[in-house]
N, C-alpha and C. Protein backbone atom coordinates (compact mmCIF):
# COMPACT_ATOMS: atom_id res chain seq x y z
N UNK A 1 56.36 7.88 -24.93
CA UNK A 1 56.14 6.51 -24.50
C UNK A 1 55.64 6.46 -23.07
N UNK A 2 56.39 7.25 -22.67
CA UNK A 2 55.92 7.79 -20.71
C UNK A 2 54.25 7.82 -21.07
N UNK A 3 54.06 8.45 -21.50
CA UNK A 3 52.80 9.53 -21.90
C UNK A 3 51.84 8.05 -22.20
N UNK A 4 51.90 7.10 -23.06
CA UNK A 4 51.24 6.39 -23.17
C UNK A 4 50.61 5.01 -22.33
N UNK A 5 52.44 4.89 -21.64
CA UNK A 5 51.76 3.68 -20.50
C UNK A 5 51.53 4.65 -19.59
N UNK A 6 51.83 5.48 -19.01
CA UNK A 6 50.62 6.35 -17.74
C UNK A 6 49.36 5.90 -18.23
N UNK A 7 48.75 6.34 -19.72
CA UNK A 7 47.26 6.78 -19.55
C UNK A 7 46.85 5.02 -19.94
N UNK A 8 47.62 3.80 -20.29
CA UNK A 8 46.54 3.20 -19.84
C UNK A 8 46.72 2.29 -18.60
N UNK A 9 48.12 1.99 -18.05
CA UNK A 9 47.72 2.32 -16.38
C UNK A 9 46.46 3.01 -15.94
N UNK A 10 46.21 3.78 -16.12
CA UNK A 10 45.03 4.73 -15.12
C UNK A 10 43.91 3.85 -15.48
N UNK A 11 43.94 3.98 -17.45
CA UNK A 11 42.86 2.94 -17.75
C UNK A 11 42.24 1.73 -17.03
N UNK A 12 43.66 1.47 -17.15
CA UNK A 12 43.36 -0.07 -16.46
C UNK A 12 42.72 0.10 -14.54
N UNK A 13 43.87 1.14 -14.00
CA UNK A 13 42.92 1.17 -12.98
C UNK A 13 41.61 1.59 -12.70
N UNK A 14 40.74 2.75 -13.68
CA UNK A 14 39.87 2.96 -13.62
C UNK A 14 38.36 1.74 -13.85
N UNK A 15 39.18 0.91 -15.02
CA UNK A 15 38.11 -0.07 -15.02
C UNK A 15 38.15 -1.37 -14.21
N UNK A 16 38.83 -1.18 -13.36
CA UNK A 16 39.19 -2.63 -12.11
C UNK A 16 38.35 -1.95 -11.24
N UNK A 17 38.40 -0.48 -10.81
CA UNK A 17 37.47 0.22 -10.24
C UNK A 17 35.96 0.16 -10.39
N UNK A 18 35.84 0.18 -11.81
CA UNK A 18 34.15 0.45 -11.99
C UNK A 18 34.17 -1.14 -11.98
N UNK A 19 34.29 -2.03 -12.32
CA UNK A 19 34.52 -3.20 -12.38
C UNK A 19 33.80 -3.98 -10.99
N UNK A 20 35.16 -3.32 -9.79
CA UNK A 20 34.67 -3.61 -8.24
C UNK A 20 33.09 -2.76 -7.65
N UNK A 21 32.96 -1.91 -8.51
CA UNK A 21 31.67 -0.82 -8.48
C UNK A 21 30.28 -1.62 -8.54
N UNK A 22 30.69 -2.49 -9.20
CA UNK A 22 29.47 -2.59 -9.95
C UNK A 22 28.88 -4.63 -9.29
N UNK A 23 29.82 -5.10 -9.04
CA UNK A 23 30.35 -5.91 -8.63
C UNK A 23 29.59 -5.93 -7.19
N UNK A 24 30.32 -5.32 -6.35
CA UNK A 24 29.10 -4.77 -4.98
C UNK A 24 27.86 -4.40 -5.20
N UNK A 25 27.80 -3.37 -6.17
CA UNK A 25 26.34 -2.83 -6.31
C UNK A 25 25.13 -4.27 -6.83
N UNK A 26 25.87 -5.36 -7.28
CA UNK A 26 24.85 -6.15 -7.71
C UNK A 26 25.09 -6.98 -6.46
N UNK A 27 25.88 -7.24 -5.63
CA UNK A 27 26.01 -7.97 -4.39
C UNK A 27 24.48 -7.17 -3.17
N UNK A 28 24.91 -6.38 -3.28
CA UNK A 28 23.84 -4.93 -2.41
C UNK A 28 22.60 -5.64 -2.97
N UNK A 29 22.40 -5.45 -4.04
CA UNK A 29 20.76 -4.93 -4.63
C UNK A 29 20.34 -7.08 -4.47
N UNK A 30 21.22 -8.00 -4.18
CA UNK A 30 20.55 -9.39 -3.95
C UNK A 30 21.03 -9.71 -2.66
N UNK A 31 21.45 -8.49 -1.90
CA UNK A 31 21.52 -9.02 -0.33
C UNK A 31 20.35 -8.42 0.19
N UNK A 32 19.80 -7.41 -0.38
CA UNK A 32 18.60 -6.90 0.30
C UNK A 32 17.34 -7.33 -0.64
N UNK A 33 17.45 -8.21 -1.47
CA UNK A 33 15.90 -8.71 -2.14
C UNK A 33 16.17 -10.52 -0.90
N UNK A 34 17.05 -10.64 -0.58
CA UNK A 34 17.63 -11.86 0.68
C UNK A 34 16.94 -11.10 2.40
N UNK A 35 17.63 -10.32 2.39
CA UNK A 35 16.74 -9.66 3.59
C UNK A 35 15.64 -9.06 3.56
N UNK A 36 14.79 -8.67 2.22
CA UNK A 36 13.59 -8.64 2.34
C UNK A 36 12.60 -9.47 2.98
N UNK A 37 13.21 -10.73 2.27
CA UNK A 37 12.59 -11.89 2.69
C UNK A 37 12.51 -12.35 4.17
N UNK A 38 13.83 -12.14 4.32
CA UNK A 38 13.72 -12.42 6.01
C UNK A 38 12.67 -11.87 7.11
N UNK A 39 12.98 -10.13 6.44
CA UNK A 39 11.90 -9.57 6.94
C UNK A 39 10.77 -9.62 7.14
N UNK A 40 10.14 -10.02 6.04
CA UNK A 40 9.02 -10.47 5.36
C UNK A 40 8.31 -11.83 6.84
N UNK A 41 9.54 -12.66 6.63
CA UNK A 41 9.11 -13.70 7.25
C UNK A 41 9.04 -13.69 8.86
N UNK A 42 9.84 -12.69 9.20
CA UNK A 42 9.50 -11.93 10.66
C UNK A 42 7.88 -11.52 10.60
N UNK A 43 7.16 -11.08 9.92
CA UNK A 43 6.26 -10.16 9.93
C UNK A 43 5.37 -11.45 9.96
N UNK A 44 5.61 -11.98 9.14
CA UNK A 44 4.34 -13.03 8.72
C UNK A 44 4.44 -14.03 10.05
N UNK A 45 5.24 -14.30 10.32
CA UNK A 45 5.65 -15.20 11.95
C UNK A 45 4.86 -14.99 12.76
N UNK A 46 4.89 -13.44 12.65
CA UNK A 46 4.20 -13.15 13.97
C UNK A 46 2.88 -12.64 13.67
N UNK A 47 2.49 -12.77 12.48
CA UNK A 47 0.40 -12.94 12.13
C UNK A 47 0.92 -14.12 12.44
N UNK A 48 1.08 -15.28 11.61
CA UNK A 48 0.43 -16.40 12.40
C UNK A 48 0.61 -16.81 13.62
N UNK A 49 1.38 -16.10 14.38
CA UNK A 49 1.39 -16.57 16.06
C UNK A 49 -0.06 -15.68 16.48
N UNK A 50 -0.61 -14.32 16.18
CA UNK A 50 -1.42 -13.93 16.29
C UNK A 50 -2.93 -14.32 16.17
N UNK A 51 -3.44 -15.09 14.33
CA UNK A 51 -4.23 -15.37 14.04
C UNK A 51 -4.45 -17.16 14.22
N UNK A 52 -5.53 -17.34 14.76
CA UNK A 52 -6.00 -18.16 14.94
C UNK A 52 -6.72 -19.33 13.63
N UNK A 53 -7.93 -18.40 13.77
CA UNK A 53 -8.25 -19.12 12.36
C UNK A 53 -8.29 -18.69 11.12
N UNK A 54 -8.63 -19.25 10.10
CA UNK A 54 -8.03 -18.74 8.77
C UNK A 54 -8.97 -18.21 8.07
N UNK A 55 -8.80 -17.39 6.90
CA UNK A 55 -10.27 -16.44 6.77
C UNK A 55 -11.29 -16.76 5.76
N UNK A 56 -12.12 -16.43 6.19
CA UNK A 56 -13.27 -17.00 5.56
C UNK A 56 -13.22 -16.28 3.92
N UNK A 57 -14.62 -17.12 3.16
CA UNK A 57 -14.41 -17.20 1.78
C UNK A 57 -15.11 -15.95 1.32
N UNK A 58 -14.41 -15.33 0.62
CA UNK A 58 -14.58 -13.56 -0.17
C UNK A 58 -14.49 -12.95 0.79
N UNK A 59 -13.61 -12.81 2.06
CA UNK A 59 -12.96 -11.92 3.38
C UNK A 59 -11.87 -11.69 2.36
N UNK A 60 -11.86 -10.27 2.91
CA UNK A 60 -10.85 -9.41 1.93
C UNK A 60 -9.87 -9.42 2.88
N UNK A 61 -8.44 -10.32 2.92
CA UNK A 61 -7.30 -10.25 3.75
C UNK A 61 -6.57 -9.73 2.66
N UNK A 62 -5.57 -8.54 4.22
CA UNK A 62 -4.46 -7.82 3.49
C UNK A 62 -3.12 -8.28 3.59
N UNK A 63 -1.96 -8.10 2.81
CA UNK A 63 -0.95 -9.15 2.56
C UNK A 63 -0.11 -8.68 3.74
N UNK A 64 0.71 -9.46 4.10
CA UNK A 64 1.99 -9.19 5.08
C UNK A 64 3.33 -9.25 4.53
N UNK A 65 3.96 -8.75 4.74
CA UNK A 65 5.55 -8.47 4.12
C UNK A 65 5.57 -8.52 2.99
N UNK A 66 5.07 -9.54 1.91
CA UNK A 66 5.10 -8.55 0.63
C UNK A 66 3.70 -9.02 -0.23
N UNK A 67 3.72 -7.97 -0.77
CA UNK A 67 2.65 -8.33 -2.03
C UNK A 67 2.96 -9.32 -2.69
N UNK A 68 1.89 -9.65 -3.47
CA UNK A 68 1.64 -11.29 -4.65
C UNK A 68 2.47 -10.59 -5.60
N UNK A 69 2.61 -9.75 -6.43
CA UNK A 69 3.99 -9.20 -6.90
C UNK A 69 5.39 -9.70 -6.61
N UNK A 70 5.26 -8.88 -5.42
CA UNK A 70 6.92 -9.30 -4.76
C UNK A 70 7.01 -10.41 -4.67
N UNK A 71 6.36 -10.95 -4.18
CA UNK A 71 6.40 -12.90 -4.26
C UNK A 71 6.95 -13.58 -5.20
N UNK A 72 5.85 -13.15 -5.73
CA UNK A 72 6.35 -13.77 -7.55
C UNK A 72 7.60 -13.81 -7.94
N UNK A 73 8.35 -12.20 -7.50
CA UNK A 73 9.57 -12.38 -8.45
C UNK A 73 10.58 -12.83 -7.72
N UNK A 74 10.31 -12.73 -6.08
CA UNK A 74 11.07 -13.53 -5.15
C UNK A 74 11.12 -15.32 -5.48
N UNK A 75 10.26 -15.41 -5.55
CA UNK A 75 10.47 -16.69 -6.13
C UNK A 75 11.05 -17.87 -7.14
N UNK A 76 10.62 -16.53 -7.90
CA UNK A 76 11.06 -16.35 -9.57
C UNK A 76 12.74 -16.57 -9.92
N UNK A 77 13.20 -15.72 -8.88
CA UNK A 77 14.68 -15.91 -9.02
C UNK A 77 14.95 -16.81 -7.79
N UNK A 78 14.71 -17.21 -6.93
CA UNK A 78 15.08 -18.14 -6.23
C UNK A 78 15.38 -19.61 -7.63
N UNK A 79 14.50 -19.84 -8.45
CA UNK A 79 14.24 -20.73 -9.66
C UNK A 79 15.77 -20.58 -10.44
N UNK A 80 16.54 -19.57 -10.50
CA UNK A 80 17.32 -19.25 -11.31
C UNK A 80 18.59 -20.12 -10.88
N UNK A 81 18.78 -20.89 -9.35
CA UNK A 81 19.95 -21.42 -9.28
C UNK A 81 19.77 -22.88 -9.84
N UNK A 82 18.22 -23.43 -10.34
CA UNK A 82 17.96 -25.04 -10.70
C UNK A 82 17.91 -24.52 -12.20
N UNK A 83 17.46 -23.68 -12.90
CA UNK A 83 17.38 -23.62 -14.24
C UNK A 83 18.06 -23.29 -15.55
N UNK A 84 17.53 -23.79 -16.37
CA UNK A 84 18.37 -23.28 -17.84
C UNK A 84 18.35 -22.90 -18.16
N UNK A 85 18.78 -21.23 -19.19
CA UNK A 85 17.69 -20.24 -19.50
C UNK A 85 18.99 -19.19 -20.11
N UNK A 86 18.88 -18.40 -21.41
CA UNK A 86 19.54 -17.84 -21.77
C UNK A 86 19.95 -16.29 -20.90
N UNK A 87 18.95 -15.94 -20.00
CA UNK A 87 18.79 -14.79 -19.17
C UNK A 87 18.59 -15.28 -18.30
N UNK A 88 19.14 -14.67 -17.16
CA UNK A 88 18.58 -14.56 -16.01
C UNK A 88 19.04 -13.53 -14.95
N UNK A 89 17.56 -12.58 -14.79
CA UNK A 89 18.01 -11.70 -13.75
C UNK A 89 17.21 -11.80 -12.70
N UNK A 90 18.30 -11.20 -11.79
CA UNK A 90 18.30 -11.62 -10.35
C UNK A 90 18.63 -12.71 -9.80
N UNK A 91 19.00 -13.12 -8.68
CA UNK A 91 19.41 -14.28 -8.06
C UNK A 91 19.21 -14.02 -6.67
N UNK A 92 18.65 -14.83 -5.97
CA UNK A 92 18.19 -15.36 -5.01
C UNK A 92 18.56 -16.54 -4.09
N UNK A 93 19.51 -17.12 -3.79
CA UNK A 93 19.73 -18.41 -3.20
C UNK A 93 18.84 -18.76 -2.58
N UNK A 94 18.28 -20.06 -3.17
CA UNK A 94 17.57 -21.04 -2.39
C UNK A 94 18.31 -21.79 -1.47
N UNK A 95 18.35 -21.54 -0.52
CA UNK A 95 18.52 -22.33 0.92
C UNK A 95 16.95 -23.23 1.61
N UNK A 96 17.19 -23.70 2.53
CA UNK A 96 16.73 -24.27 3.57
C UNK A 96 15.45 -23.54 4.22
N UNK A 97 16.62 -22.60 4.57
CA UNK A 97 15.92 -21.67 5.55
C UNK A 97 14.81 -20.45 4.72
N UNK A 98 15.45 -20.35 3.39
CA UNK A 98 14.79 -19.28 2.24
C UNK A 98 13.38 -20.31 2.20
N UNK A 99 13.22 -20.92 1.83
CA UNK A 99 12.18 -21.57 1.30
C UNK A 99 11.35 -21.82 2.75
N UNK A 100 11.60 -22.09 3.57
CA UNK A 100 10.88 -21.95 5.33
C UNK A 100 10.54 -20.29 5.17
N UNK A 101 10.95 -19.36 5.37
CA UNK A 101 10.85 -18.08 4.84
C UNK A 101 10.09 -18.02 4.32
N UNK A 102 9.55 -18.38 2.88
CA UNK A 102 8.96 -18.02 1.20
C UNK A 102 7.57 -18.36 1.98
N UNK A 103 7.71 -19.73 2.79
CA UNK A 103 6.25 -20.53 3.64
C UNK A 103 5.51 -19.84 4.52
N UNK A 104 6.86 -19.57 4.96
CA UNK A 104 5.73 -18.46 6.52
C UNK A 104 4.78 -17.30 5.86
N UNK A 105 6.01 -16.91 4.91
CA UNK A 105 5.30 -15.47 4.33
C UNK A 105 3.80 -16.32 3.59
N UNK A 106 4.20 -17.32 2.75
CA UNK A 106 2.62 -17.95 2.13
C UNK A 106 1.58 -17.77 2.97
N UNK A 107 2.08 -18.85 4.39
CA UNK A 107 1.01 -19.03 5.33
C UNK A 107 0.20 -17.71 5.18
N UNK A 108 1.01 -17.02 5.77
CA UNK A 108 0.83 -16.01 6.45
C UNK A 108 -0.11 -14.99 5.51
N UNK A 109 -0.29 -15.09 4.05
CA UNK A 109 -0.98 -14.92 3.21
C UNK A 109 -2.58 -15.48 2.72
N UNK A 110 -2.61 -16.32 3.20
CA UNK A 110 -3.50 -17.20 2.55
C UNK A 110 -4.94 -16.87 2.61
N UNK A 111 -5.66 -16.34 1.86
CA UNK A 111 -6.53 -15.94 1.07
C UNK A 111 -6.52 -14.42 0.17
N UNK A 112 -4.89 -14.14 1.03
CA UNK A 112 -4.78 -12.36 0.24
C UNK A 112 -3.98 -13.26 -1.19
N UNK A 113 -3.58 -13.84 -1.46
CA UNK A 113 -2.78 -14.20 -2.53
C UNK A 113 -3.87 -15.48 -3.67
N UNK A 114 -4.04 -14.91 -4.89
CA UNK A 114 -4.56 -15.04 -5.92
C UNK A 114 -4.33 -16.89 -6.23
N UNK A 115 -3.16 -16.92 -6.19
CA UNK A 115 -2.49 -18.22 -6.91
C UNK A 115 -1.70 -19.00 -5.75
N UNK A 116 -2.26 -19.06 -4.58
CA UNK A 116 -1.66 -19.34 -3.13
C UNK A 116 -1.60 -20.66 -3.60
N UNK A 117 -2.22 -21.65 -3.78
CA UNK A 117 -2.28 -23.26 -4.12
C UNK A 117 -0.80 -23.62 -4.87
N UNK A 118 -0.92 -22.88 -5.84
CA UNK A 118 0.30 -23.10 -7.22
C UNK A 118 1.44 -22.81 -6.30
N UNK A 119 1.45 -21.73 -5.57
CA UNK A 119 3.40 -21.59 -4.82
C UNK A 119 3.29 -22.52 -3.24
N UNK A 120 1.95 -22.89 -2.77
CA UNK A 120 2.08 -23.96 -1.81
C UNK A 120 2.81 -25.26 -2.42
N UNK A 121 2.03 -25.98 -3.63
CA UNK A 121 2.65 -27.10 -3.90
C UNK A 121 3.94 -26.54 -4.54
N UNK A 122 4.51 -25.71 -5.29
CA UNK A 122 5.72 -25.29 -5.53
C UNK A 122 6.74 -25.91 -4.36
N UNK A 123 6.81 -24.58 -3.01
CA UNK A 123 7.37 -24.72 -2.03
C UNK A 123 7.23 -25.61 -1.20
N UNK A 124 6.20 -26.48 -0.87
CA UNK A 124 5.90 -27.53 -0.35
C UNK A 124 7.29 -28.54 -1.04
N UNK A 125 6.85 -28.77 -2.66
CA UNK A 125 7.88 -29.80 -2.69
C UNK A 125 9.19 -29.67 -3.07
N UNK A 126 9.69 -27.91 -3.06
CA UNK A 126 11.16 -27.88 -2.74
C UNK A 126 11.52 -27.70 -1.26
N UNK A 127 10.68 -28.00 -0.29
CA UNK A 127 10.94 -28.52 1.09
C UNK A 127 11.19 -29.49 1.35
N UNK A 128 10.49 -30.58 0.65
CA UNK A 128 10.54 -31.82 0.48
C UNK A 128 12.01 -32.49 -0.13
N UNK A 129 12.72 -31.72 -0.88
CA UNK A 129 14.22 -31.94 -1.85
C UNK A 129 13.60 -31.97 -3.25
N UNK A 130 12.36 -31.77 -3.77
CA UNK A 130 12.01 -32.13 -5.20
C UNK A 130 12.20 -30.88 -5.53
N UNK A 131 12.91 -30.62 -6.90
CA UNK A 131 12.98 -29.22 -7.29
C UNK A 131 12.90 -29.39 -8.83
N UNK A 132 12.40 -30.74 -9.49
CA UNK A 132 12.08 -30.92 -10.01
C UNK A 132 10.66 -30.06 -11.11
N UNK A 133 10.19 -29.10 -10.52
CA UNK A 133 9.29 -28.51 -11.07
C UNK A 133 9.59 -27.24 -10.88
N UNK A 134 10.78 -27.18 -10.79
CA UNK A 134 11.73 -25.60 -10.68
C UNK A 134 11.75 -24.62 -12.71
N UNK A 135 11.74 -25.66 -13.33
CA UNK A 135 11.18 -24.80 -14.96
C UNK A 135 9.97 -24.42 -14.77
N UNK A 136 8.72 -25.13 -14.64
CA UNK A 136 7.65 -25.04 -14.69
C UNK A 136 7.02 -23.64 -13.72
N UNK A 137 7.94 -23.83 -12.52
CA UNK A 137 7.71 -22.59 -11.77
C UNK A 137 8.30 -21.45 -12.08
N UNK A 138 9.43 -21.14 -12.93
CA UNK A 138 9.73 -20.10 -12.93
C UNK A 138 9.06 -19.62 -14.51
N UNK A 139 8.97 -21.06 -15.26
CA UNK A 139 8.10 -20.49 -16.85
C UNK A 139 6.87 -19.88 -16.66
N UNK A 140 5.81 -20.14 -15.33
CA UNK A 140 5.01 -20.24 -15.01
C UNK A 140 4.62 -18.82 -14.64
N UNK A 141 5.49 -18.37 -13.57
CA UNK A 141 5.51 -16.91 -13.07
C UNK A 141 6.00 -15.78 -14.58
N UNK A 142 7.16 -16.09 -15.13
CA UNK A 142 7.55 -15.39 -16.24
C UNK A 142 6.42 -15.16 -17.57
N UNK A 143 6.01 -15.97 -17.40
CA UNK A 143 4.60 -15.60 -18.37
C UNK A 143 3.75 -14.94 -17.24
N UNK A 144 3.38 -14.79 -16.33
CA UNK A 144 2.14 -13.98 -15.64
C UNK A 144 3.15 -12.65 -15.50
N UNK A 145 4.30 -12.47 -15.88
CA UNK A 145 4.75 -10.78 -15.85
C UNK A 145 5.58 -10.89 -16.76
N UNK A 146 5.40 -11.19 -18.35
CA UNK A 146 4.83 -11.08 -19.32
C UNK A 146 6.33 -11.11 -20.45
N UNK A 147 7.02 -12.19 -19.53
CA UNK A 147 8.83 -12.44 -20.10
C UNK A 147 8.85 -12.38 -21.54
N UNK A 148 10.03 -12.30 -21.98
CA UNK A 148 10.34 -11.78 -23.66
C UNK A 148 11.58 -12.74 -23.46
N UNK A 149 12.36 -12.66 -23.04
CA UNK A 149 13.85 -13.02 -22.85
C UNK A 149 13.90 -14.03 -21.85
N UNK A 150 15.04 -15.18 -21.71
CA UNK A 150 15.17 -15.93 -20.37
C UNK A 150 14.08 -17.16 -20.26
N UNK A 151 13.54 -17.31 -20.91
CA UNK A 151 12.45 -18.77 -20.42
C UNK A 151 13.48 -19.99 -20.11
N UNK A 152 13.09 -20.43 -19.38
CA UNK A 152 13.76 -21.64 -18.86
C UNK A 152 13.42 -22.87 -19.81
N UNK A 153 14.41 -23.40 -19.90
CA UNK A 153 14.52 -24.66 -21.10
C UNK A 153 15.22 -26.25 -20.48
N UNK A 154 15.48 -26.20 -19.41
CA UNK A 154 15.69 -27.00 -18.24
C UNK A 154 16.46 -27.20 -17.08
N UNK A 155 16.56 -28.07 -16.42
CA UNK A 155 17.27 -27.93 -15.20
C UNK A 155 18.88 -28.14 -15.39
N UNK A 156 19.43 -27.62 -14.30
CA UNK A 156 20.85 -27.20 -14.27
C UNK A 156 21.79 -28.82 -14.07
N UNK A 157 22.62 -28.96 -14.33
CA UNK A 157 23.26 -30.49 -13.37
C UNK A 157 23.56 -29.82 -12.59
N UNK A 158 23.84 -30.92 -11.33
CA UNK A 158 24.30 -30.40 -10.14
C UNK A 158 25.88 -29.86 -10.44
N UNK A 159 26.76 -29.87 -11.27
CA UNK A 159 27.76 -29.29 -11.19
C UNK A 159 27.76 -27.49 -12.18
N UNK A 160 26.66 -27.44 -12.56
CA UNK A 160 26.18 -26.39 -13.40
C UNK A 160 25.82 -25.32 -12.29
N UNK A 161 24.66 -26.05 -11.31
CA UNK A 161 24.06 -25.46 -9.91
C UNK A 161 25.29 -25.29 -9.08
N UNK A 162 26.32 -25.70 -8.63
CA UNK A 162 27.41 -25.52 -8.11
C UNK A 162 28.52 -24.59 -8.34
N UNK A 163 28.58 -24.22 -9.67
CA UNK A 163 29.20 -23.35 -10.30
C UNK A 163 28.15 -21.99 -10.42
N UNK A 164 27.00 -22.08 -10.49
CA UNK A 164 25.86 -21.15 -10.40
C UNK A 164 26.04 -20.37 -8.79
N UNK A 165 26.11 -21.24 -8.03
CA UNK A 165 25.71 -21.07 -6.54
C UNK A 165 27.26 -20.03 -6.49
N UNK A 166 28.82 -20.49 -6.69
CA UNK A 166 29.69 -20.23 -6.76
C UNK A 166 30.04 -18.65 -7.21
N UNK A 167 29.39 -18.52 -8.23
CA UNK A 167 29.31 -17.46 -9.00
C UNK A 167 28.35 -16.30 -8.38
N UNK A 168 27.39 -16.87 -7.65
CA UNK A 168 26.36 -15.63 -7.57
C UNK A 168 26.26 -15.51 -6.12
N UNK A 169 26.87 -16.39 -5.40
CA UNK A 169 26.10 -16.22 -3.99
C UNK A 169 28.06 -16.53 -2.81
């Protein structure tokens, strides 16, 4: 009987362990797609304190802090705290200051990025408080990298987003 509650004691502690393991490791891997961004927006800050005017049409500009890639999926999950959606990976908190961030880096892009218009008015009007086109943006990006799983089916209530925010951030 000894013999049996020892081994799942251990059990039990071993999986409170991997449990807390894994737990951090997904805390880690969305504190640094969070400080990417920051970074990002350091870099781009300081092109546009640099550049003056903006570049001319078929000037091949190169991106700053991240590629139209990285963007995308930065964005992508920023979408995940307004939406409805059977999947969702990654998380991103949209803040204030994230979305001032997401801008600089735009600015700071603008003619290296393909679809610059579509994440201006995006971010433009979740600056504004409209987040209203938070499905559309993340259905939008999830089809251009080529989603199977997770499409967004609508927006969260605010006590859904609150419990979202609660949970992930």
């Amino acid at each position: 009987m000894k013999t049996v509650l020892r081994t799942i004691i251990i059990l039990l502690v071993g999986l409170a362990i991997l449990a807390g393991a894994g737990y951090w490791a997904y805390k880690s891997l969305t504190e640094s797609d969070e400080q990417q961004i920051s970074q990002a927006a350091e870099e781009a800050d300081e092109k546009l304190q640099e550049d003056t005017e903006p570049p001319k049409a078929n000037e091949i500009v190169e991106t700053v802090g991240l590629s139209e890639p990285e963007f995308q999926i930065h964005l992508h999950q920023m979408t995940h705290q307004k939406i409805e959606a059977t999947e969702k990976r990654g998380a991103i908190e949209m803040t204030p200051e994230r979305i001032d961030e997401m801008l600089k880096i735009l600015r700071a892009n603008e003619g290296a990025y393909e679809e610059y218009e579509f994440y201006e008015r995006s971010l433009t009007a979740w600056e504004e408080g409209d987040f209203s086109n938070a499905v559309g943006v993340h259905n939008t990006i999830w089809e251009w990298h080529n989603g199977t799983v997770g499409r967004a089916t609508g927006l969260l209530s605010e006590e859904q987003e609150a419990e979202y925010v609660e949970s992930n951030f």
